[in-house]
Every structure is written in C-alpha cells, then in structure tokens.
C-alpha atoms as a PDB file:
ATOM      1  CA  UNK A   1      64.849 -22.534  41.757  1.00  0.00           C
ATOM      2  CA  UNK A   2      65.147 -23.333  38.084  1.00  0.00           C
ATOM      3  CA  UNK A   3      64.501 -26.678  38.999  1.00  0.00           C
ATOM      4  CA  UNK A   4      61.223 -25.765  40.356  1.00  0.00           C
ATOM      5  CA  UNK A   5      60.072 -23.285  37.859  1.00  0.00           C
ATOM      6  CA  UNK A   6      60.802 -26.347  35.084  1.00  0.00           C
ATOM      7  CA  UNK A   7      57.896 -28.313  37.474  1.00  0.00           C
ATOM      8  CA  UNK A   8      55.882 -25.254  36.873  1.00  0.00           C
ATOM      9  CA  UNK A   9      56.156 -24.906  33.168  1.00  0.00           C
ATOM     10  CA  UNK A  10      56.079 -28.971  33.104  1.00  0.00           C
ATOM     11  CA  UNK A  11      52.750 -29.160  34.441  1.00  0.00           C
ATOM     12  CA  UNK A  12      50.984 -25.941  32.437  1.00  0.00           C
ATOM     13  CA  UNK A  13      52.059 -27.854  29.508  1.00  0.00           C
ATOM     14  CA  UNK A  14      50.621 -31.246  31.099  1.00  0.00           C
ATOM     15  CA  UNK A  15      46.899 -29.783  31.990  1.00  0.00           C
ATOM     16  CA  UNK A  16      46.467 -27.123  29.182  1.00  0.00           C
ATOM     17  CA  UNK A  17      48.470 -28.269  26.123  1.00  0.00           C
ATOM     18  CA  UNK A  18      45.077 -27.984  24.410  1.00  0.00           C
ATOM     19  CA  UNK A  19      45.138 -24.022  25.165  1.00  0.00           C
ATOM     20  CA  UNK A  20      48.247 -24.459  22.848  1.00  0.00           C
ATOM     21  CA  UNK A  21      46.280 -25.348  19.578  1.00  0.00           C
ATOM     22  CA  UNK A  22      42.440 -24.340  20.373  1.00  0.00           C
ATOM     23  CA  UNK A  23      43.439 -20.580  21.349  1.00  0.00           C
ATOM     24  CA  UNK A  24      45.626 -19.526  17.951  1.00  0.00           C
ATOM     25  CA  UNK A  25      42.392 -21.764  15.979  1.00  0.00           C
ATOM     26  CA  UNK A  26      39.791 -19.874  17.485  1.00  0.00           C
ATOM     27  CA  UNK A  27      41.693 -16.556  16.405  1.00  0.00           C
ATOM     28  CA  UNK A  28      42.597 -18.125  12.766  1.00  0.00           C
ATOM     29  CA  UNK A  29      38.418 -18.809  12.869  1.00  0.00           C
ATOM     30  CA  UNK A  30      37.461 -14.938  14.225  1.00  0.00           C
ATOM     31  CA  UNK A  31      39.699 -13.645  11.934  1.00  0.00           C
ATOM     32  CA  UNK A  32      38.159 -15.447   8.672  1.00  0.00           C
ATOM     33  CA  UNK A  33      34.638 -14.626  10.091  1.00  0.00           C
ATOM     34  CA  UNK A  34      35.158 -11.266  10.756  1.00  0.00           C
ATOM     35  CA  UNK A  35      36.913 -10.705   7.422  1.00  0.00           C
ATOM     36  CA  UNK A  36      33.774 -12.694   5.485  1.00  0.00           C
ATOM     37  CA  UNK A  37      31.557  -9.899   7.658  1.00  0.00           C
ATOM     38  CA  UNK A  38      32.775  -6.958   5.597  1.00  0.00           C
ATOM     39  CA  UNK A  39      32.609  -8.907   2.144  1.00  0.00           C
ATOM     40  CA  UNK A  40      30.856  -6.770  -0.696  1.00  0.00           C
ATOM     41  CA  UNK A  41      30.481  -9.706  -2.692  1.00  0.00           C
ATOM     42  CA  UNK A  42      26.833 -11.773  -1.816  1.00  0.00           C
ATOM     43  CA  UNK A  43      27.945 -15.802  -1.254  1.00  0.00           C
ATOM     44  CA  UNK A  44      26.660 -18.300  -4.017  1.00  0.00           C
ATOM     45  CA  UNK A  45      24.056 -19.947  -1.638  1.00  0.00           C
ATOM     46  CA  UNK A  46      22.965 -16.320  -1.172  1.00  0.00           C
ATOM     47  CA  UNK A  47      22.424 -15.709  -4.689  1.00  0.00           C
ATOM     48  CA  UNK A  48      20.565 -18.494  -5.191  1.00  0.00           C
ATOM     49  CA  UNK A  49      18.264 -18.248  -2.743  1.00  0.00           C
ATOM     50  CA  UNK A  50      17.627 -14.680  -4.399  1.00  0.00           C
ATOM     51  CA  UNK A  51      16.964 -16.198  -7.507  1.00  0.00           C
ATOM     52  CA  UNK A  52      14.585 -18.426  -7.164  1.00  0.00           C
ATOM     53  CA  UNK A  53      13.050 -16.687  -3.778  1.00  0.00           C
ATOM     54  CA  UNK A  54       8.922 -17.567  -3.868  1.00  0.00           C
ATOM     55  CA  UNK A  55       8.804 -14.246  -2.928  1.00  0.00           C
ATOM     56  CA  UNK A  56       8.208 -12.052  -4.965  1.00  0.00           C
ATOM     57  CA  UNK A  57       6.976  -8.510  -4.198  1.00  0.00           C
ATOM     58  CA  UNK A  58       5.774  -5.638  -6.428  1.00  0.00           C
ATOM     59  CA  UNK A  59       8.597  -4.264  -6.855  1.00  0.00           C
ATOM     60  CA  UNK A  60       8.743  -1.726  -9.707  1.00  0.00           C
ATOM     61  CA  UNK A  61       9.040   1.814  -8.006  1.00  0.00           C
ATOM     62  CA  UNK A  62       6.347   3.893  -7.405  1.00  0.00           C
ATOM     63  CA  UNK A  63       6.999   7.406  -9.437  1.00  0.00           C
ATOM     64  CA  UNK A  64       4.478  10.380  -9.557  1.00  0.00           C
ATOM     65  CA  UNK A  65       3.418   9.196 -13.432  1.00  0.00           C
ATOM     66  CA  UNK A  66       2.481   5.753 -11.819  1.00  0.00           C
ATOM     67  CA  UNK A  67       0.431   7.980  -8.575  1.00  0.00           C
ATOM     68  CA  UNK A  68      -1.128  10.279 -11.261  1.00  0.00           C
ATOM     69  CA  UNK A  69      -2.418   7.027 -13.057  1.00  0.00           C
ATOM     70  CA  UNK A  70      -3.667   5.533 -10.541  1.00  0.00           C
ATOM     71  CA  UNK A  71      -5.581   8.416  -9.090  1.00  0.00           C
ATOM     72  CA  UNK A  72      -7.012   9.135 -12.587  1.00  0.00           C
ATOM     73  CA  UNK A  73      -8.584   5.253 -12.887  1.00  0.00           C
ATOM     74  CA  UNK A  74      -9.923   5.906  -9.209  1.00  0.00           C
ATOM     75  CA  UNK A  75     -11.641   9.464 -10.261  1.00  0.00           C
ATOM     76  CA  UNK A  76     -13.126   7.736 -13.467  1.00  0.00           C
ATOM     77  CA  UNK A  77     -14.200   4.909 -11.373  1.00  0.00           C
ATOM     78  CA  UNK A  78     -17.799   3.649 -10.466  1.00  0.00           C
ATOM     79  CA  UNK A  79     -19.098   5.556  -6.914  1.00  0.00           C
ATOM     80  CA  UNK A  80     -18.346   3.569  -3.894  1.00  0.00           C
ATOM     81  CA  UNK A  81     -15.530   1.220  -3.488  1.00  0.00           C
ATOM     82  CA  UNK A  82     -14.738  -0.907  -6.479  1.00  0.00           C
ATOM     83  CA  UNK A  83     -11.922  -2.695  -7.748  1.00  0.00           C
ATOM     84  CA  UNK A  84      -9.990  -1.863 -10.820  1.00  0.00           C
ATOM     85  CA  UNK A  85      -7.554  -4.273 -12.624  1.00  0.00           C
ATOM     86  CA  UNK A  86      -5.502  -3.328 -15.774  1.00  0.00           C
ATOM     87  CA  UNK A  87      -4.215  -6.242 -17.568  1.00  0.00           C
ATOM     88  CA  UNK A  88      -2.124  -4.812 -20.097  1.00  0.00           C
ATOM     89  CA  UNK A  89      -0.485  -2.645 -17.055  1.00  0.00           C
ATOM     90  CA  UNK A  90      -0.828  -5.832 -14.633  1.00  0.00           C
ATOM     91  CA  UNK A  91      -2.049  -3.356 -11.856  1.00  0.00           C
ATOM     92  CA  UNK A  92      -5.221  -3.012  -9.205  1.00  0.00           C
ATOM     93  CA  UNK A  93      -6.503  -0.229  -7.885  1.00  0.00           C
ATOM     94  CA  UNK A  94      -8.620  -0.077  -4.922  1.00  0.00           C
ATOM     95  CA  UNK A  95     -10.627   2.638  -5.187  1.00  0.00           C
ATOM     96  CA  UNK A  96     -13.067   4.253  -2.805  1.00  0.00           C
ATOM     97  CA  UNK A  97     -15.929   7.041  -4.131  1.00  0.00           C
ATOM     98  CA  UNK A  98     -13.309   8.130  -6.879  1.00  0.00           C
ATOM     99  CA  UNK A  99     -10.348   8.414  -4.321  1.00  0.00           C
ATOM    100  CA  UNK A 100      -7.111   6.022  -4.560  1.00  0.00           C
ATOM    101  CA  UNK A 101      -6.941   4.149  -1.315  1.00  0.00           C
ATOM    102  CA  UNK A 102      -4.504   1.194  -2.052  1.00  0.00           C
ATOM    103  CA  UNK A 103      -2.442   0.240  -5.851  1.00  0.00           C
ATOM    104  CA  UNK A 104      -0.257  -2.506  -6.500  1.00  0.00           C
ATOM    105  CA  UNK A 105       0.882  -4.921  -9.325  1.00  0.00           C
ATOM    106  CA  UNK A 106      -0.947  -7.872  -9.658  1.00  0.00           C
ATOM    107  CA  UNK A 107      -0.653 -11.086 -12.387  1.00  0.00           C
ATOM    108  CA  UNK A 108      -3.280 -11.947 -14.197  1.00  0.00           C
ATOM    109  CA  UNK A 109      -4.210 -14.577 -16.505  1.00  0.00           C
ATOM    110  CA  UNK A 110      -1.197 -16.608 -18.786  1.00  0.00           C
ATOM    111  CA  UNK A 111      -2.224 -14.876 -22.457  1.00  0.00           C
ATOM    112  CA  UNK A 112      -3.783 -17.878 -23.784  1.00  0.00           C
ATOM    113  CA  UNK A 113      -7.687 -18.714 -25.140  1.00  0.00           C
ATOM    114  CA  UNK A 114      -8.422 -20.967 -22.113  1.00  0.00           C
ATOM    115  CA  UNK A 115      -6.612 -19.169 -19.152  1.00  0.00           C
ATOM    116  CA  UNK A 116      -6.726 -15.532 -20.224  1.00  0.00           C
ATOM    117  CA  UNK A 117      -8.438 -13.473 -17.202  1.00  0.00           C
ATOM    118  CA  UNK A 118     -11.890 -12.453 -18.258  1.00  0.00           C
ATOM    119  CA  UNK A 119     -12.520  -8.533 -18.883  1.00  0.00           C
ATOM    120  CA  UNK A 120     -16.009  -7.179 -18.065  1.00  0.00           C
ATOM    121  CA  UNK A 121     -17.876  -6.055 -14.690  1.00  0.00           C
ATOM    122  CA  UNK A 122     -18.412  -7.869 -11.674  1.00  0.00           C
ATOM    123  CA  UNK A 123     -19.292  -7.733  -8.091  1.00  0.00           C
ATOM    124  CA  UNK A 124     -17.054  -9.754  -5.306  1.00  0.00           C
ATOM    125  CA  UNK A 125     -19.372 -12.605  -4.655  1.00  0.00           C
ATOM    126  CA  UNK A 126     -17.693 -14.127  -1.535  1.00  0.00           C
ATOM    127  CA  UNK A 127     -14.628 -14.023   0.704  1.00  0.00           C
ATOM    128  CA  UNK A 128     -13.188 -16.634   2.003  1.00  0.00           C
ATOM    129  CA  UNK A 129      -9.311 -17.536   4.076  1.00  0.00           C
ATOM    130  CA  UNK A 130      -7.078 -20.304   4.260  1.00  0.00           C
ATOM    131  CA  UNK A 131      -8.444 -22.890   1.666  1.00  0.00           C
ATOM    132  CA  UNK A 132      -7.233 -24.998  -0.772  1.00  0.00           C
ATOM    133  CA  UNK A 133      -8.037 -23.795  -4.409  1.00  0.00           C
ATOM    134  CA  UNK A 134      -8.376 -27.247  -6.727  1.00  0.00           C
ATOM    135  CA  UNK A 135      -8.337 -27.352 -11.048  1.00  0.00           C
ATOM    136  CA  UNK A 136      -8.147 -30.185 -12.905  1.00  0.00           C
ATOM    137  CA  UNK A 137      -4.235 -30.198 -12.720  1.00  0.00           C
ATOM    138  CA  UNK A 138      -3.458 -28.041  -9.200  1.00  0.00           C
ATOM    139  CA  UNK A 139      -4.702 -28.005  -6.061  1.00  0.00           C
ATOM    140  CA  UNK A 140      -2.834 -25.003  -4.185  1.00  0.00           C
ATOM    141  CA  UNK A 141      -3.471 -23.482  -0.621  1.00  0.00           C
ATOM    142  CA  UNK A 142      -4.024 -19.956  -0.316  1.00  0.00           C
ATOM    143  CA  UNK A 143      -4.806 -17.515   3.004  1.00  0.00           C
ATOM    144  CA  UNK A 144      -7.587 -15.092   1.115  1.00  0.00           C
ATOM    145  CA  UNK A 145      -9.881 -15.969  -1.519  1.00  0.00           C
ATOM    146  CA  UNK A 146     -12.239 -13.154  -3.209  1.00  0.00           C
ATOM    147  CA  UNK A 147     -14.244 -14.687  -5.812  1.00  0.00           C
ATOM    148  CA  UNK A 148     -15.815 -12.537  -8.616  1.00  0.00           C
ATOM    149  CA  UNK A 149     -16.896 -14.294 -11.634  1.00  0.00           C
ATOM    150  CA  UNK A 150     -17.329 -18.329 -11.288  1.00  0.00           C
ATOM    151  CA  UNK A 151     -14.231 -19.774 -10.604  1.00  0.00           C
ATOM    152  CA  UNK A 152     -12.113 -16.459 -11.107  1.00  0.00           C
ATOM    153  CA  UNK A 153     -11.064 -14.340  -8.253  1.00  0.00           C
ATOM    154  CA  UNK A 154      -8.289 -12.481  -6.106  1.00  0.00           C
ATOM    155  CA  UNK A 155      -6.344 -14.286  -3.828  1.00  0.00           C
ATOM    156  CA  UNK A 156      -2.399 -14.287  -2.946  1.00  0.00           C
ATOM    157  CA  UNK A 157      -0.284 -16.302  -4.751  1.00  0.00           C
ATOM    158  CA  UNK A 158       3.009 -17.402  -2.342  1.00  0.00           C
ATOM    159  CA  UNK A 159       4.392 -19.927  -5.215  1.00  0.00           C
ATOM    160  CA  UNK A 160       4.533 -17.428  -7.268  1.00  0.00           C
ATOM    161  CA  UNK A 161       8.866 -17.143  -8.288  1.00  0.00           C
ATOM    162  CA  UNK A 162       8.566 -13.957 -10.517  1.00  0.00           C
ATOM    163  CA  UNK A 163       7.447 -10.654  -9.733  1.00  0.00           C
ATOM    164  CA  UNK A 164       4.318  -9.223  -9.536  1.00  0.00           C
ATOM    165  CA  UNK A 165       3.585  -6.577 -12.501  1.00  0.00           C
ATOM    166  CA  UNK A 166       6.386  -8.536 -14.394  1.00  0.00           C
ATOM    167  CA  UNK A 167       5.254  -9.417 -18.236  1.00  0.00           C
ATOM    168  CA  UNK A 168       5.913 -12.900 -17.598  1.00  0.00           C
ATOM    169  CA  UNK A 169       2.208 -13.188 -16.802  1.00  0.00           C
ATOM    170  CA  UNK A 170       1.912 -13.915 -20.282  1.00  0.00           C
ATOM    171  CA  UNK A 171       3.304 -17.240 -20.221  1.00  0.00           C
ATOM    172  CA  UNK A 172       4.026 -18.173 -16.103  1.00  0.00           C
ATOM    173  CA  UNK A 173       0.418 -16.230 -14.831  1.00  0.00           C
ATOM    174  CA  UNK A 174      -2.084 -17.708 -13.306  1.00  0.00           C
ATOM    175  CA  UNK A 175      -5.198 -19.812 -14.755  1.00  0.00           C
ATOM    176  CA  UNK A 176      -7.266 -16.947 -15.031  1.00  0.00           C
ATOM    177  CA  UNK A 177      -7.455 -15.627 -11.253  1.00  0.00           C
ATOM    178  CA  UNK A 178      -6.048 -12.172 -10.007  1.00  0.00           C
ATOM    179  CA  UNK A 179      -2.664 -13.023  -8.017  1.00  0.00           C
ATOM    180  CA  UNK A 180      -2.207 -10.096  -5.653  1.00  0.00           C
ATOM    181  CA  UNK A 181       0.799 -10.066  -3.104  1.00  0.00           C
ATOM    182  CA  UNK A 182       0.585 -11.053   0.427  1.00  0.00           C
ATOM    183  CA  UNK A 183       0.260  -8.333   2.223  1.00  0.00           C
ATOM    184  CA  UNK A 184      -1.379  -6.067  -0.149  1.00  0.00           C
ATOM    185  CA  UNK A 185      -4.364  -9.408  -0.485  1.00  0.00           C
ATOM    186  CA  UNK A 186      -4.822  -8.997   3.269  1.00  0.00           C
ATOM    187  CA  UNK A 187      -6.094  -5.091   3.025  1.00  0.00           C
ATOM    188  CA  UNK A 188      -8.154  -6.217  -0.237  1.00  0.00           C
ATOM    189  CA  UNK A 189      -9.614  -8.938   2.026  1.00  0.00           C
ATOM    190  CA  UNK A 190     -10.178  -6.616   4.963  1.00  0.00           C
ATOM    191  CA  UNK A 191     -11.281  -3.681   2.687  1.00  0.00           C
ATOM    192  CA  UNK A 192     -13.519  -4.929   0.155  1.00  0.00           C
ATOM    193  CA  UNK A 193     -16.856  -6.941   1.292  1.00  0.00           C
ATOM    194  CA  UNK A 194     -19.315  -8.830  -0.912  1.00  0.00           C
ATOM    195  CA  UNK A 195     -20.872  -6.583  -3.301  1.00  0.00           C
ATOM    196  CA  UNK A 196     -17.374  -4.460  -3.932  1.00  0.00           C
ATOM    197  CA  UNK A 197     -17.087  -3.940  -8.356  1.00  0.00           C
ATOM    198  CA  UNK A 198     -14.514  -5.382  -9.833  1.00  0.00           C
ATOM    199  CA  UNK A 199     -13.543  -3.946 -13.372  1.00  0.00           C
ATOM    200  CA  UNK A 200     -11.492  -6.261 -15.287  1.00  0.00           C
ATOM    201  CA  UNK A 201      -9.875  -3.839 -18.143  1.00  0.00           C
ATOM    202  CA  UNK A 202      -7.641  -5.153 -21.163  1.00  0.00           C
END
C-alpha cells in the first residue's frame, strides 16, 4: 500500500507540477490586484491623463447668483431667440423671448489687437457640421460651425486642454471665434437657425 500511494503522489507531481507554481502566482497576482482596487491614491498615468485631458468641460458650478445672472441677460435681451456672449464673464446665454433656455462657459478670443473676439450685434449667417476650419497657421476639424460675423463664429473646440470659462482665454483662446463645449454646441446648433442675434458684450 505505501508503495502504491508513492505511484500516486509520483505521478500528480509528474502531470501537474505546474499547478505547484501557477496556483500560489495567480493568488500572489489577485491579491495585489484586489489590494490596488481599494487604493485612494489616483496612479501617475492616471494623473496625467487628467492633466492634460483635451477635455475640458465647463466646469465651474452652477450657484443661484450665476442662475439669477443669467436669467437677468435673457429678460434684458432682444425678443425672440438670440444669443448672448459675455467676454469679460466668458459665458453664453441662449435666450428665447426674454426666457433662459440653455447657459454655459464659453472661450473667446486670446486678449490681443488681432485675435480679440469682436463686440457688437450680429445675426447667425450660416450653420454648417463636420468641416475643417483653415487660417493662415491652423487648419482644425470641427463637428458644428455657426458663423456670425465674417470669419468669426461658434463652433466646439475638442483641442481645447483648459477649461471652458477659465481666464486663460486671454492668452491660450481662440483666434477670435466663440469655443463652446461639445455637447452644449450641439443644442446651439440644433436650437439656433440662420437669422438667431448674437450679442457679443465686453
């Protein structure tokens, strides 16, 4: 009998000697895994990619001084639907016969002579999706494009690697155009027709 059971054991070892080392790996391996799971602390690749994300969002909170703002600019607006856009507060309003139907920050114009976002009154003049958008030193795609005034417009801006509303329109901004984000470009597009105001304010 011993003799026999020492066969037994023999061959177990013989065919699965590789249970042996791969079993108490994979559990080493679950164990780290599991542990990483419950880390509070973001990894470095994660952090990165945070950083310098190309998507940015509008992310300053809204509070109830930012809604009561933004439904005063609507109520002082012109009749019908029109388009306001505060530089100095780098937000649009969408308004519709004095009532607030969409706000968000935007980025205007870097604060320069040549690339400083015109102020004045306009009507949209054309809308237009996925097309390229070409200056004399960029050529960059985007999905909506709302022109207003010659070559300035609203359209979304997805290289954009700050956010939206930040001051660092005053140096990083656009060339002169209304950057809106994604999503919120998509109900402008939708929303507004040819004809819409657009109020460029300082």
């Amino acid at each position: 009998m011993p003799l026999r059971l020492r066969n037994d054991l023999t061959g177990w070892s013989r065919d699965y000697w590789w249970a042996l080392i791969v079993v108490p790996l994979a559990l080493i391996v679950s164990g780290v895994l599991v542990a990483g799971s419950f880390s509070t602390s973001p990894s470095p690749r994660a952090v990165t990619a945070a950083v310098t994300s190309a998507a940015p969002t509008s992310a300053a909170p809204r509070t109830s001084s930012i809604d009561a703002a933004d439904n005063a600019v609507c109520r002082n607006a012109a009749g019908g639907k029109s388009i306001v856009v505060s530089i100095s507060e780098q937000r649009m309003r969408m308004c519709d016969t004095s009532s607030l139907v969409e706000a968000s920050y935007i980025t205007t114009g870097i604060d320069n002579r040549t690339d400083r976002t015109p102020t004045g009154t306009w009507e949209i003049v054309a809308e237009e999706t996925d097309r390229y958008l070409v200056g004399t030193d960029y050529r960059v795609f985007v999905h909506y494009w709302m022109p207003f005034f010659g070559d300035f417009g609203f359209h979304d801006s997805p290289w954009q690697n700050f956010d939206y509303g930040s001051p660092r329109y005053r140096t990083n901004g656009s060339r002169g155009c209304v950057h809106v984000p994604g999503a919120t470009m998509a109900s402008l597009y939708k929303w507004a027709g040819v004809g819409t105001t657009v109020t460029i304010r300082a």
